[in-house]
Protein backbone atom coordinates (compact mmCIF):
# COMPACT_ATOMS: atom_id res chain seq x y z
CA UNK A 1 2.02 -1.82 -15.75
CA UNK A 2 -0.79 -4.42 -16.60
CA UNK A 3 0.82 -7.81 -16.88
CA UNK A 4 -0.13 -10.00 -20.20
CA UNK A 5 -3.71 -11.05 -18.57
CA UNK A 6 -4.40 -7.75 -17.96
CA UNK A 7 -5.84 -8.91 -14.60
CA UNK A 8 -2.83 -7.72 -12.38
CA UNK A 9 -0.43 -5.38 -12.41
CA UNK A 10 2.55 -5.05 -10.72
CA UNK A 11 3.60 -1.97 -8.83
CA UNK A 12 7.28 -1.22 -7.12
CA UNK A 13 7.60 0.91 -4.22
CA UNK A 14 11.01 1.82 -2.52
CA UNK A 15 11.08 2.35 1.04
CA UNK A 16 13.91 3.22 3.40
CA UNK A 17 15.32 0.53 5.65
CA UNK A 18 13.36 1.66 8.61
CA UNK A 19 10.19 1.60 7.34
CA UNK A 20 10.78 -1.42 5.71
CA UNK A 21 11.40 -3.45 8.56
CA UNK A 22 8.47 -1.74 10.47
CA UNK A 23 6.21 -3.23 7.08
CA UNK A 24 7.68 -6.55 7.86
CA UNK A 25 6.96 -6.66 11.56
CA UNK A 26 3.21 -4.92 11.02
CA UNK A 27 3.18 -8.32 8.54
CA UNK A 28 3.82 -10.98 10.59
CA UNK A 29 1.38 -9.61 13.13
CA UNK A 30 -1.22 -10.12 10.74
CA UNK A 31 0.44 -13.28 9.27
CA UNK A 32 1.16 -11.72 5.55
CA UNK A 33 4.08 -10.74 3.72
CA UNK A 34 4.84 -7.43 2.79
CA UNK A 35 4.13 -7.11 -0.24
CA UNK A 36 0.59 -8.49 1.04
CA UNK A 37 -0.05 -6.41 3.16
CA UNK A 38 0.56 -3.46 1.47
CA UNK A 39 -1.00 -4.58 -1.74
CA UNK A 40 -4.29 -5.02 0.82
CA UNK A 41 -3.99 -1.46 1.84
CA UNK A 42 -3.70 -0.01 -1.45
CA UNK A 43 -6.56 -1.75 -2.93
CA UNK A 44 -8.79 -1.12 -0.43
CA UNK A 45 -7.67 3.19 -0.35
CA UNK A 46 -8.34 3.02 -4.50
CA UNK A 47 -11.36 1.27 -3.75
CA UNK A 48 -12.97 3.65 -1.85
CA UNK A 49 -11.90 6.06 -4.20
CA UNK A 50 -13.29 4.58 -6.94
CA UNK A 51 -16.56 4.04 -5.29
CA UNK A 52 -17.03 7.78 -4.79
CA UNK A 53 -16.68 7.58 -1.34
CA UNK A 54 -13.81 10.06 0.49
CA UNK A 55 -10.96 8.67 2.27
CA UNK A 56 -11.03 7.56 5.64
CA UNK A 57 -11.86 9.95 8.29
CA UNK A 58 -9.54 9.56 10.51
CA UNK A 59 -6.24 10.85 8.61
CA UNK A 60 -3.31 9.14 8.96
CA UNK A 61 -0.75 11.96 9.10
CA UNK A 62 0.94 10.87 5.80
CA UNK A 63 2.90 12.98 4.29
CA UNK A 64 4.68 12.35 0.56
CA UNK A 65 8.68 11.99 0.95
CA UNK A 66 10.05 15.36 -0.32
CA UNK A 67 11.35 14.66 -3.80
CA UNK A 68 14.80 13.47 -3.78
């Protein structure tokens, strides 16, 4: 997953078409791409992790995808 520097790594998410296009509209309100913006998110969620601290409080109703 690392990529030769070891610095980065690159992650690949599928999502269906509708929430796909509802990423790219969320990202051009807060002038990103995609991949961005959801890069942003996902650091800052393993973050917090990391730092011992629980998720947010609020929860955001997520639910995993059933497996297909």
């Amino acid at each position: 997953m690392a990529t030769e520097s070891g610095r980065t790594a690159r992650v690949v998410i599928e999502l269906d078409a509708d929430r796909a296009r509802a990423l790219g509209d969320l990202a051009e309100l807060y002038h990103a791409t995609p991949e961005r913006l959801a890069a942003s998110w996902v650091a800052y969620h393993v973050d917090r992790l990391r730092a011992g601290l629980p998720p947010d409080a609020e929860p955001s109703q997520w639910e995993p995808d059933p497996p297909q």
